[in-house]
PDB file of N, CA and C in Angstrom:
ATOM      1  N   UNK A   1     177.280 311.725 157.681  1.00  0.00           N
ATOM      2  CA  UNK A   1     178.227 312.655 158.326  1.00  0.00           C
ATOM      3  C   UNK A   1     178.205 312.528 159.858  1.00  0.00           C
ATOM      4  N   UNK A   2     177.155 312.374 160.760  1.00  0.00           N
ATOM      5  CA  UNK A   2     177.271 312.472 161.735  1.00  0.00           C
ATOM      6  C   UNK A   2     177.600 311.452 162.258  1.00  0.00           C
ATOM      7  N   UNK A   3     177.675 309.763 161.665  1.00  0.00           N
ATOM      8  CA  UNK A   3     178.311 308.676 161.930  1.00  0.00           C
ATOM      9  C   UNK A   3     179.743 308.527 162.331  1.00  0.00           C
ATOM     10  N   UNK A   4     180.381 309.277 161.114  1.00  0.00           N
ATOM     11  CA  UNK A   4     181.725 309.568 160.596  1.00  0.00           C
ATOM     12  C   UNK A   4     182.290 310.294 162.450  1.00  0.00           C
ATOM     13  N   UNK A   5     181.191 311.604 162.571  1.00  0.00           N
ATOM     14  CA  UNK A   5     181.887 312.303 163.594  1.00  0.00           C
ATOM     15  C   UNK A   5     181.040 311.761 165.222  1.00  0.00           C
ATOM     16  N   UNK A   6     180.226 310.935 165.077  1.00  0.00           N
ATOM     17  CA  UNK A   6     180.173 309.708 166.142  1.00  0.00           C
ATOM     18  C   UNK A   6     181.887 309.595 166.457  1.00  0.00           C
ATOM     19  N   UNK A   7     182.260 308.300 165.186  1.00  0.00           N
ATOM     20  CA  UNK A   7     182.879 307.657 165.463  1.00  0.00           C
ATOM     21  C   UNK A   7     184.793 308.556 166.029  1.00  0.00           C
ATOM     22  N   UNK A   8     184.172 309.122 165.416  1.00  0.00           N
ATOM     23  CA  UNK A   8     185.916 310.513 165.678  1.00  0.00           C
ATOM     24  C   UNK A   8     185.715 310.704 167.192  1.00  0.00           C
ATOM     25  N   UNK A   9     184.134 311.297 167.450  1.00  0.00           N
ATOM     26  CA  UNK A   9     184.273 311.195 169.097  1.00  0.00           C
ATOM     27  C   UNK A   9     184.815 310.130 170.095  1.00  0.00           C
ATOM     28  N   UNK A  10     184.366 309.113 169.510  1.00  0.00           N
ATOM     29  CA  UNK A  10     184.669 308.097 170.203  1.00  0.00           C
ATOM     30  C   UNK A  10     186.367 307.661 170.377  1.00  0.00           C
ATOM     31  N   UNK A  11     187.111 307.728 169.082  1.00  0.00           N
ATOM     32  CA  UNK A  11     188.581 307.509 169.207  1.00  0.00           C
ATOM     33  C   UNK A  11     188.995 308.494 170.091  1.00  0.00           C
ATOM     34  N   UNK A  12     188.482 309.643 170.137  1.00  0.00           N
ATOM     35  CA  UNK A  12     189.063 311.235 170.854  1.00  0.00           C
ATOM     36  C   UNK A  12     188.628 310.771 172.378  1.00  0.00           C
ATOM     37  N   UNK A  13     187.726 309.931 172.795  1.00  0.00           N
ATOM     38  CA  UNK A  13     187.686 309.613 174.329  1.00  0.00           C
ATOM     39  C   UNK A  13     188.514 308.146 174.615  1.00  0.00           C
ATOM     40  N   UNK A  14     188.718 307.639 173.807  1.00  0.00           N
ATOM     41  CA  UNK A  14     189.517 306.281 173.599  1.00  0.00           C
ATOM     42  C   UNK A  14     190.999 306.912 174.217  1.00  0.00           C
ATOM     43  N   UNK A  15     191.122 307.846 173.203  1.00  0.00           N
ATOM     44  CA  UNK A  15     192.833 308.723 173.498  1.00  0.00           C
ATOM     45  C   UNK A  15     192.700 309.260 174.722  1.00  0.00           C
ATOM     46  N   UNK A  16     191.903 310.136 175.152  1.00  0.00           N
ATOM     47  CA  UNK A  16     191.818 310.446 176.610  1.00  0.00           C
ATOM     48  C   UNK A  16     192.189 309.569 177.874  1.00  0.00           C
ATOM     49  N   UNK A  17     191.387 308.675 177.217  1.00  0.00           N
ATOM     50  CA  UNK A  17     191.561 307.479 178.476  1.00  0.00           C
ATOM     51  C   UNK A  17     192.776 307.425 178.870  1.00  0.00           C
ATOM     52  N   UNK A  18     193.674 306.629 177.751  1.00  0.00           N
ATOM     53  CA  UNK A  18     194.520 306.152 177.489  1.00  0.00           C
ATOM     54  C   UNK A  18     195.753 307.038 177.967  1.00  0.00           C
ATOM     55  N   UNK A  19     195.333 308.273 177.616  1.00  0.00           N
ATOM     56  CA  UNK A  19     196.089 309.579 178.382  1.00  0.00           C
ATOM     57  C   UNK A  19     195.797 309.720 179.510  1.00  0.00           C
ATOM     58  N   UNK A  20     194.781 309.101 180.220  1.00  0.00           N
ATOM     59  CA  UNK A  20     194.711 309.445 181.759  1.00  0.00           C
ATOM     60  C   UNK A  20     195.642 308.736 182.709  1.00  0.00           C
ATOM     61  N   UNK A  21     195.279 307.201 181.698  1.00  0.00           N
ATOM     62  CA  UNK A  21     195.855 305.998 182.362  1.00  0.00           C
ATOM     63  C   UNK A  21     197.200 305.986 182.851  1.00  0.00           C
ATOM     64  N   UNK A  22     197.642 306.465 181.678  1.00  0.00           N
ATOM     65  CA  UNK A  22     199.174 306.652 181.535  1.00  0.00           C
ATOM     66  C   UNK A  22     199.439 307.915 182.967  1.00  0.00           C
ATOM     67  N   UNK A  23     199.179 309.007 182.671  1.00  0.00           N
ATOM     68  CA  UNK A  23     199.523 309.723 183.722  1.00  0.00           C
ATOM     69  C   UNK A  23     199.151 308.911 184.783  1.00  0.00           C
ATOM     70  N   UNK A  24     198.230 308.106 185.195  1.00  0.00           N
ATOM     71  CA  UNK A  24     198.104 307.975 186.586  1.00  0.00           C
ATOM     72  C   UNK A  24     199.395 306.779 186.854  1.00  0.00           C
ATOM     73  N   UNK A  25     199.568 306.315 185.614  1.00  0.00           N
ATOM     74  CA  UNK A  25     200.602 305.016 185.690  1.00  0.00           C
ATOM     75  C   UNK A  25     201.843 305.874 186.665  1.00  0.00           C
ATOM     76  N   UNK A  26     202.586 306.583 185.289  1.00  0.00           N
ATOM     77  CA  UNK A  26     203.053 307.823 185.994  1.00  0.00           C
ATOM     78  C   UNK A  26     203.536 308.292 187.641  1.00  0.00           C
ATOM     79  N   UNK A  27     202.113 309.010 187.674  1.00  0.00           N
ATOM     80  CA  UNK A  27     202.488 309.241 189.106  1.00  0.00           C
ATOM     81  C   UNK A  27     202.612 308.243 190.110  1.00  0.00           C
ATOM     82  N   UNK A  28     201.859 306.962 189.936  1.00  0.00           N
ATOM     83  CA  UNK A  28     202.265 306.090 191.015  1.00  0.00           C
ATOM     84  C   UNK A  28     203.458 305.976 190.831  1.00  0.00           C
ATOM     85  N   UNK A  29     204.351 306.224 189.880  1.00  0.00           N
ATOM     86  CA  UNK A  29     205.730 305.390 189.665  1.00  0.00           C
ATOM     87  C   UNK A  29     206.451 306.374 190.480  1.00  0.00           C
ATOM     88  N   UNK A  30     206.572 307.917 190.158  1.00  0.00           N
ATOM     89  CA  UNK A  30     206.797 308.574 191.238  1.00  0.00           C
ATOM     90  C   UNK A  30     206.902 308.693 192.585  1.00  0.00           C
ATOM     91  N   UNK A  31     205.523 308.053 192.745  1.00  0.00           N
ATOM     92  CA  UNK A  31     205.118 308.177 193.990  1.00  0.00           C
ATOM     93  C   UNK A  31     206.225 307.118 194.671  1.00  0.00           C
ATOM     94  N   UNK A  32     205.889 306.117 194.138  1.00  0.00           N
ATOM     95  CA  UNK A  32     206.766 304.678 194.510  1.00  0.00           C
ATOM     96  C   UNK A  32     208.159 305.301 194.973  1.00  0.00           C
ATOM     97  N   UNK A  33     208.704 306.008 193.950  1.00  0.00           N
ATOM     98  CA  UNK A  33     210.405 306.126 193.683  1.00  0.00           C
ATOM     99  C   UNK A  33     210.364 307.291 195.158  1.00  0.00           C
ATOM    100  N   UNK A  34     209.270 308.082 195.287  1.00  0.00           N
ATOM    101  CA  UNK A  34     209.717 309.162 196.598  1.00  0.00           C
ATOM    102  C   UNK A  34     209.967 308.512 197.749  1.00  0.00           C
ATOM    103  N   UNK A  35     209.027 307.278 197.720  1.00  0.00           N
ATOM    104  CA  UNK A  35     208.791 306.852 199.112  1.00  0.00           C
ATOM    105  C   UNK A  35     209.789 306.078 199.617  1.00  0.00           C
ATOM    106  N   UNK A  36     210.540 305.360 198.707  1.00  0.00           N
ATOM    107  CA  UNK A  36     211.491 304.700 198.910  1.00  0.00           C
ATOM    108  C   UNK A  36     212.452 305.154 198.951  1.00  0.00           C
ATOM    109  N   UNK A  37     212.715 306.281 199.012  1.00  0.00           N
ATOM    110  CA  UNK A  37     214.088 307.134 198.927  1.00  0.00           C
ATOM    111  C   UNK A  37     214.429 307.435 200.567  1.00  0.00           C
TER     112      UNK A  37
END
């Protein structure tokens, strides 16, 4: 059991990441599009 919910932790910080990344992708793109305006 506690393998099982190892491994769940691990996808659940995998997704985080992946959710951070993205937002930061994100705001640079923003950022980009303000500055050039």
């Amino acid at each position: 059991m506690p393998k099982i919910l190892k491994k769940h932790l691990n996808q659940s910080i995998m997704l985080m990441v992946i959710f951070i990344d993205l937002n930061m992708f994100f705001i640079g793109i923003k950022r980009i599009d303000l500055s050039c305006e």
